[in-house]
Protein backbone atom coordinates (compact mmCIF):
# COMPACT_ATOMS: atom_id res chain seq x y z
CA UNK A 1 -23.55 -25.52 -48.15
CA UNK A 2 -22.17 -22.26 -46.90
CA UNK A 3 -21.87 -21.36 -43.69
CA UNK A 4 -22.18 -17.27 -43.11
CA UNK A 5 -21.82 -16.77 -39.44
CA UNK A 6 -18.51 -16.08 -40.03
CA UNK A 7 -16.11 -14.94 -43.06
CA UNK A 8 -13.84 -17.78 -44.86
CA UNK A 9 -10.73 -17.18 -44.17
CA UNK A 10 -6.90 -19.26 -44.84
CA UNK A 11 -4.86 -21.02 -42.22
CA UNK A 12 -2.31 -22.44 -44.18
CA UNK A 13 -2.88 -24.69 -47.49
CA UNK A 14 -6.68 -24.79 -46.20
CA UNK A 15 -10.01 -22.75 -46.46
CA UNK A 16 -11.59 -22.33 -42.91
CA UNK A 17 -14.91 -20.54 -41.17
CA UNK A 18 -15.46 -20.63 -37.58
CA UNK A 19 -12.39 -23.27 -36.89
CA UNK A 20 -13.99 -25.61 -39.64
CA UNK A 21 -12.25 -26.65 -43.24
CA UNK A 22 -14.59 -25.70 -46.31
CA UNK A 23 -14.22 -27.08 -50.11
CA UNK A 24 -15.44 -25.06 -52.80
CA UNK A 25 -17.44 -26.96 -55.83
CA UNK A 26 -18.80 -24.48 -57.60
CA UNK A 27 -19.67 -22.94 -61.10
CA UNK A 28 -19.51 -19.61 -62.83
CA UNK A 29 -22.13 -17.65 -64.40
CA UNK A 30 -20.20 -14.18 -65.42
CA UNK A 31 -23.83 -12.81 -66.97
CA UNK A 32 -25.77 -12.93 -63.61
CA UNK A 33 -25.29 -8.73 -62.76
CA UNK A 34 -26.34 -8.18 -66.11
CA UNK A 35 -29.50 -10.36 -65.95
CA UNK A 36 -30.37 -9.32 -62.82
CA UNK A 37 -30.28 -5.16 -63.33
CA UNK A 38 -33.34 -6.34 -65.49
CA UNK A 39 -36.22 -7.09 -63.86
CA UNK A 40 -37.93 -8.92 -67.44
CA UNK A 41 -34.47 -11.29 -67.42
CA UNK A 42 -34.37 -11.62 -63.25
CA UNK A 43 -35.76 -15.01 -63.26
CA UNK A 44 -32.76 -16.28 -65.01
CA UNK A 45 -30.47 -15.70 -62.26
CA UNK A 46 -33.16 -17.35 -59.68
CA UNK A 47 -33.73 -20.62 -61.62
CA UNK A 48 -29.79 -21.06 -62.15
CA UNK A 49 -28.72 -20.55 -58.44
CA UNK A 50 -31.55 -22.62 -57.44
CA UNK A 51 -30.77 -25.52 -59.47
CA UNK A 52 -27.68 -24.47 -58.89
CA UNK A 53 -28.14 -24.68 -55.02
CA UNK A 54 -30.17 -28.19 -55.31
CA UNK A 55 -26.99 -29.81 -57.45
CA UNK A 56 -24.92 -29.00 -54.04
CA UNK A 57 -22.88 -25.89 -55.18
CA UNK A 58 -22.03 -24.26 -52.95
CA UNK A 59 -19.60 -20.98 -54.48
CA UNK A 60 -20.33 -18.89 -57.93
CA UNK A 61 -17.86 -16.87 -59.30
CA UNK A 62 -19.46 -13.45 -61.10
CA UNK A 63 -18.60 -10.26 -62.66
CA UNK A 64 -18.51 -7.37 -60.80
CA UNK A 65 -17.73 -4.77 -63.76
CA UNK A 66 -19.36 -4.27 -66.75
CA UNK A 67 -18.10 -1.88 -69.28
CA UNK A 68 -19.24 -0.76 -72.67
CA UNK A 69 -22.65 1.14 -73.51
CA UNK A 70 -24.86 -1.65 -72.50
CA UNK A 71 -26.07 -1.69 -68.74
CA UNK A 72 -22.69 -0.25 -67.24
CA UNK A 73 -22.02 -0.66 -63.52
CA UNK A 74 -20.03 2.65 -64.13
CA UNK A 75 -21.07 4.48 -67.08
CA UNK A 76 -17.92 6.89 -66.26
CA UNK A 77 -15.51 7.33 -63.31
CA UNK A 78 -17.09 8.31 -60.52
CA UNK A 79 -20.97 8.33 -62.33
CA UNK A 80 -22.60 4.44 -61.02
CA UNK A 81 -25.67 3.19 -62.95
CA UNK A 82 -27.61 2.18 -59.34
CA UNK A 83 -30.29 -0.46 -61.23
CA UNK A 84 -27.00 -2.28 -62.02
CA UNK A 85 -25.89 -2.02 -58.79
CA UNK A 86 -29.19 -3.35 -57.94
CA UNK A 87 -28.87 -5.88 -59.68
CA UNK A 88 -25.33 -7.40 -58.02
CA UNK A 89 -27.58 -6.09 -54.66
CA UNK A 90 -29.90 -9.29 -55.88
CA UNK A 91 -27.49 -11.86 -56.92
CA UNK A 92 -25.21 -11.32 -53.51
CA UNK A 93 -28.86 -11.69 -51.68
CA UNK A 94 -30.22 -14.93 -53.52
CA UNK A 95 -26.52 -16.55 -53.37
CA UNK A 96 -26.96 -15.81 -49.46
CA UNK A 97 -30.46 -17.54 -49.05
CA UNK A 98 -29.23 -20.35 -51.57
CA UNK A 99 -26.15 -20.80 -49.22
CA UNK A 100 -23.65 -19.86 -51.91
CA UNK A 101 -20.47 -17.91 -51.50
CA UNK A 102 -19.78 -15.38 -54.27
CA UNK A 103 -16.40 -14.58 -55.91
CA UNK A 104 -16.49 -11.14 -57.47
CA UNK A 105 -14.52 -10.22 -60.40
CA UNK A 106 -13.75 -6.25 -60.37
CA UNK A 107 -12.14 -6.44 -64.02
CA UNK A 108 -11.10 -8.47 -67.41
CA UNK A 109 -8.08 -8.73 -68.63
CA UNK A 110 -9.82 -8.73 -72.54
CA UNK A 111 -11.36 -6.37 -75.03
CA UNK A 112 -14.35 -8.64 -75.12
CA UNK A 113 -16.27 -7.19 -72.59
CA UNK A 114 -14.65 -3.88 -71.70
CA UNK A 115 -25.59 -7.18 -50.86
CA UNK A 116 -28.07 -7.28 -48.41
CA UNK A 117 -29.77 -3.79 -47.70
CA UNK A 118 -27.48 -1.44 -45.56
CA UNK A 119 -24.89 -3.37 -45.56
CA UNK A 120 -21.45 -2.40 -47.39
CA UNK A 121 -20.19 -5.44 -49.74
CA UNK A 122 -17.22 -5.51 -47.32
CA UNK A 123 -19.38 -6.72 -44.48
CA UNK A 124 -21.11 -9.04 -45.89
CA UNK A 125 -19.74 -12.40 -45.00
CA UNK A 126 -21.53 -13.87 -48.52
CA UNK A 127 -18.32 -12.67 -50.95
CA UNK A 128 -15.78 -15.09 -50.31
CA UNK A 129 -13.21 -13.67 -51.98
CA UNK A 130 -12.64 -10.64 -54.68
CA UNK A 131 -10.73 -11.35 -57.58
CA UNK A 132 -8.74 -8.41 -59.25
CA UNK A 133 -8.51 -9.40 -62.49
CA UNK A 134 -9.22 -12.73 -64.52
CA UNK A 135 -6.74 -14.20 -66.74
CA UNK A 136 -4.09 -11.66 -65.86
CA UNK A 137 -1.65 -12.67 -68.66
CA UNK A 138 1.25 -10.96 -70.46
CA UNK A 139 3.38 -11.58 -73.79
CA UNK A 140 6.07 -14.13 -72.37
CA UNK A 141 9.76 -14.51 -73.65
CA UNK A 142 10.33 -18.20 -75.10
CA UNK A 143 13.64 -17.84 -74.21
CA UNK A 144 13.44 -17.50 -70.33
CA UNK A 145 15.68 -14.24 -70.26
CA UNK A 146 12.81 -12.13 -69.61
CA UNK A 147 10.58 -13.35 -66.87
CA UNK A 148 6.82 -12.12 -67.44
CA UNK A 149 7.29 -9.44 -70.53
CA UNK A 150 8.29 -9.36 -73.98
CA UNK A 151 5.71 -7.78 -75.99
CA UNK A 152 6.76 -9.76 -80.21
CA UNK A 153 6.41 -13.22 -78.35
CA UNK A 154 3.20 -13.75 -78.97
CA UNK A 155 2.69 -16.17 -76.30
CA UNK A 156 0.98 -15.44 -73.19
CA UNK A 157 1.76 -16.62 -70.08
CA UNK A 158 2.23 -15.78 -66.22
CA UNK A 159 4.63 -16.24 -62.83
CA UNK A 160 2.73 -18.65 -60.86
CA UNK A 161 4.90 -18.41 -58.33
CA UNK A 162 6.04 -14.90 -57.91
CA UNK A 163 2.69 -13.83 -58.35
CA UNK A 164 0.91 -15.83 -55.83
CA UNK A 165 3.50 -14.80 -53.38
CA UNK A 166 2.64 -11.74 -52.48
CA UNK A 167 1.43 -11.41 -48.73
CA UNK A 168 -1.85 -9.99 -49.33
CA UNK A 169 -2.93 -13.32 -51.91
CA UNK A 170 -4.61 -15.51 -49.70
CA UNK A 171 -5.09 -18.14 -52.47
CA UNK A 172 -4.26 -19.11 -55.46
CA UNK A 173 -6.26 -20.04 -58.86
CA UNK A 174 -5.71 -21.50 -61.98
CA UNK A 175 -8.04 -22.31 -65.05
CA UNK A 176 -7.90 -25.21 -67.25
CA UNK A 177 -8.10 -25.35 -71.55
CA UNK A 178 -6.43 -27.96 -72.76
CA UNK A 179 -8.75 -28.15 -76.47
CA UNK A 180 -7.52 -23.78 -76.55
CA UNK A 181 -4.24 -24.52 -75.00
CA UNK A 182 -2.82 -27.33 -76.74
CA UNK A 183 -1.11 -27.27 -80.24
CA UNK A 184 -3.47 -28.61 -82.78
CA UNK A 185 -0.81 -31.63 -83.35
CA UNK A 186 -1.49 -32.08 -79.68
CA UNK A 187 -5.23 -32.66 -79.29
CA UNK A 188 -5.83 -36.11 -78.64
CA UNK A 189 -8.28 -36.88 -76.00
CA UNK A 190 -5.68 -38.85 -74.18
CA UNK A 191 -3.09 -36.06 -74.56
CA UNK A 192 -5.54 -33.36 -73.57
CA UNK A 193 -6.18 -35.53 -69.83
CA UNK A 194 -2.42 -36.19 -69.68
CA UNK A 195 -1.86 -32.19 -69.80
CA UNK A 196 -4.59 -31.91 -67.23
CA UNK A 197 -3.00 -34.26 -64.91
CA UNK A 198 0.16 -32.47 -65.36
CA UNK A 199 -1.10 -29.22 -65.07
CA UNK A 200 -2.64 -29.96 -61.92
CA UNK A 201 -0.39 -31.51 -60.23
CA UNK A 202 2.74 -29.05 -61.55
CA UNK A 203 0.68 -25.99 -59.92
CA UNK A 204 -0.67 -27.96 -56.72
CA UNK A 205 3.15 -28.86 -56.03
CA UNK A 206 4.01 -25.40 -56.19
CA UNK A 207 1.52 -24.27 -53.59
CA UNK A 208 2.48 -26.65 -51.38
CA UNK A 209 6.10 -26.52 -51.20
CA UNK A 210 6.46 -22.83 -52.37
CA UNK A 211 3.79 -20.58 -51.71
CA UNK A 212 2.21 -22.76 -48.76
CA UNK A 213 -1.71 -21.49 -49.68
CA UNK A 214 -4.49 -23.27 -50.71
CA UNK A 215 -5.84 -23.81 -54.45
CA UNK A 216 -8.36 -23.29 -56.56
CA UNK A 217 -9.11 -24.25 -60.34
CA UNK A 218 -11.46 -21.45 -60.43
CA UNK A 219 -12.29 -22.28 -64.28
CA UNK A 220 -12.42 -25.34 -66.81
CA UNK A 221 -14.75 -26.76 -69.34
CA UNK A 222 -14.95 -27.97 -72.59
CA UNK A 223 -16.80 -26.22 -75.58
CA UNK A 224 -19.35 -27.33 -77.77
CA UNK A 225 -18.07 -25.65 -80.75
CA UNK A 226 -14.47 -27.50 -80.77
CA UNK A 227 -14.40 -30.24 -82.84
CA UNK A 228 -14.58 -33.38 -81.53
CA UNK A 229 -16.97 -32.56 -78.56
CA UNK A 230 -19.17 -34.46 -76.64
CA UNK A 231 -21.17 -34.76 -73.55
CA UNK A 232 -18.85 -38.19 -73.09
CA UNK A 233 -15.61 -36.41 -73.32
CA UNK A 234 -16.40 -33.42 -71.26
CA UNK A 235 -17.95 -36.01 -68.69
CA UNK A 236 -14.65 -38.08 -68.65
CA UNK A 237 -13.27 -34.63 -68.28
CA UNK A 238 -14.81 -33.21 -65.36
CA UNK A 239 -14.46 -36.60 -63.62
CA UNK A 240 -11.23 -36.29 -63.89
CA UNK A 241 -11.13 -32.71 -62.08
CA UNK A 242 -13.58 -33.59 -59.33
CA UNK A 243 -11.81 -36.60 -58.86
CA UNK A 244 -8.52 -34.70 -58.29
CA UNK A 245 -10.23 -32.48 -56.06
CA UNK A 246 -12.23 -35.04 -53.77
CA UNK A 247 -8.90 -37.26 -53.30
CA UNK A 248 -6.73 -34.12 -51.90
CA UNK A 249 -9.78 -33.02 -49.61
CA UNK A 250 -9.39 -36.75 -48.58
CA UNK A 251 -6.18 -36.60 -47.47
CA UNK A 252 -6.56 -32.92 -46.19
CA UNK A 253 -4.66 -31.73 -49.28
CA UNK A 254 -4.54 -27.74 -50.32
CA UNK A 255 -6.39 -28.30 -53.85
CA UNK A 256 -10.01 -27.31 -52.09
CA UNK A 257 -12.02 -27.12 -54.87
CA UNK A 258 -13.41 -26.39 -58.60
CA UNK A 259 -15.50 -24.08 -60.72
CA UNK A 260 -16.41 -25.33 -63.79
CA UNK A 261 -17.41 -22.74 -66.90
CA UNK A 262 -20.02 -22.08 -66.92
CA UNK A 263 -23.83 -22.30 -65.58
CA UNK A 264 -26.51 -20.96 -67.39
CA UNK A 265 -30.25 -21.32 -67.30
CA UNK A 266 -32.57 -22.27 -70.42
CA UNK A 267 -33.65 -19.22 -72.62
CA UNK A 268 -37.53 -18.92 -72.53
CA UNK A 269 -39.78 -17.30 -75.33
């Protein structure tokens, strides 16, 4: 679980607190400020960190932002809605008795969705990291000639490399969609775990020879609306992840750990 007498920090390709290497296995529930800003929905966010807690997770990555009409965080710039604010104020607080770390997400990247009393969110050893933006992607040129832009592509795609790079980056993520990702000619279950294996290993070779910084596959899953799921496949799935995961922290590797997408709690009546 997580240890909050002092903040995580890098050294290296590893995640450390108080001279100690840490491993993230975690999940994501991106509804939890939301839930919480409403004391009639609260519960939700209690019974998913708790079981959430007693499955051994020990890092949740959230949103931070809201935007739209419904429950902003900041209705406009500069005007805060506090009972949402109240709400992250509870989810930061029952992460830290749970023994979770948080990752905060300040922003999306899509049109689909536009801490302890007294002390500022910046003190608060709880928030392991804060993530600018998720799924920061741009149009990408086929061709190679343009490196991150080129807006009648119609792909989407980003720099691993020159992105990650920057000083201030202290780690760096990647999510995981093979069913989305692959062509539709390309969606056999034994292509789908060869991309994963590919994908992985691809980005964790990169960090360790280029960018020198530990990893994170801070997203991955499998929906139950594609055709072709089941509870087998996504199991054989996830195994395959975790077991990625476990063998580096083995070996004292920089891929330190997983969030899968996502957690949520049953709806009661």
């Amino acid at each position: 679980m997580a240890d909050f007498s002092g903040f995580v920090g890098t050294r290296g390709t590893s995640f450390i607190v108080n001279e100690k290497p840490i491993y993230l296995n975690g999940f994501n529930s991106y509804w939890s400020m939301m839930f919480a800003a409403d004391y009639s929905t609260r519960n939700k966010v209690t019974d998913a960190f708790q079981k959430a807690s007693e499955t051994g997770l020990n890092v949740a990555g959230i949103w931070a932002f809201n935007d739209g009409d419904h429950r902003p965080l900041e209705s406009s710039p500069g005007s805060c809605n506090e009972e949402v604010f109240k709400g992250l104020d509870f989810v930061i607080a029952k992460a830290r008795k749970l023994e979770i770390y948080m990752i905060l997400s300040l922003m999306n990247n899509w049109k689909d969705y536009g801490g302890k009393d007294k002390v500022a969110y910046k003190d608060d050893p709880t928030i392991l990291a804060w993530e600018l933006k998720i799924e920061p992607c741009c149009p990408s040129d086929p061709t190679g000639s343009n490196l991150q832009y080129n807006p009648n592509s119609n792909l989407d795609g980003t720099d691993f490399i020159a992105n990650n790079k920057i000083p201030d980056i202290n780690f760096a993520t990647i999510h995981l969609y093979p069913e989305s990702w692959l062509p539709s000619t390309n969606k056999t279950e034994a292509e789908q775990l060869a991309f994963v294996d590919k994908w992985i290993e691809s980005h964790v070779l990169d960090s360790n020879a280029v960018l020198e910084k530990p990893i994170v596959i801070s997203e991955f899953g499998k929906s139950y609306k594609l055709e072709g799921y089941s509870l087998d496949k996504r199991n054989k799935y996830f195994q395959k992840i975790y077991d990625d995961v476990y063998n580096s922290a083995r070996l004292g590797g920089l891929f330190v750990g997983g969030m899968f997408w996502q957690l949520m709690t049953k709806l009661r009546k």
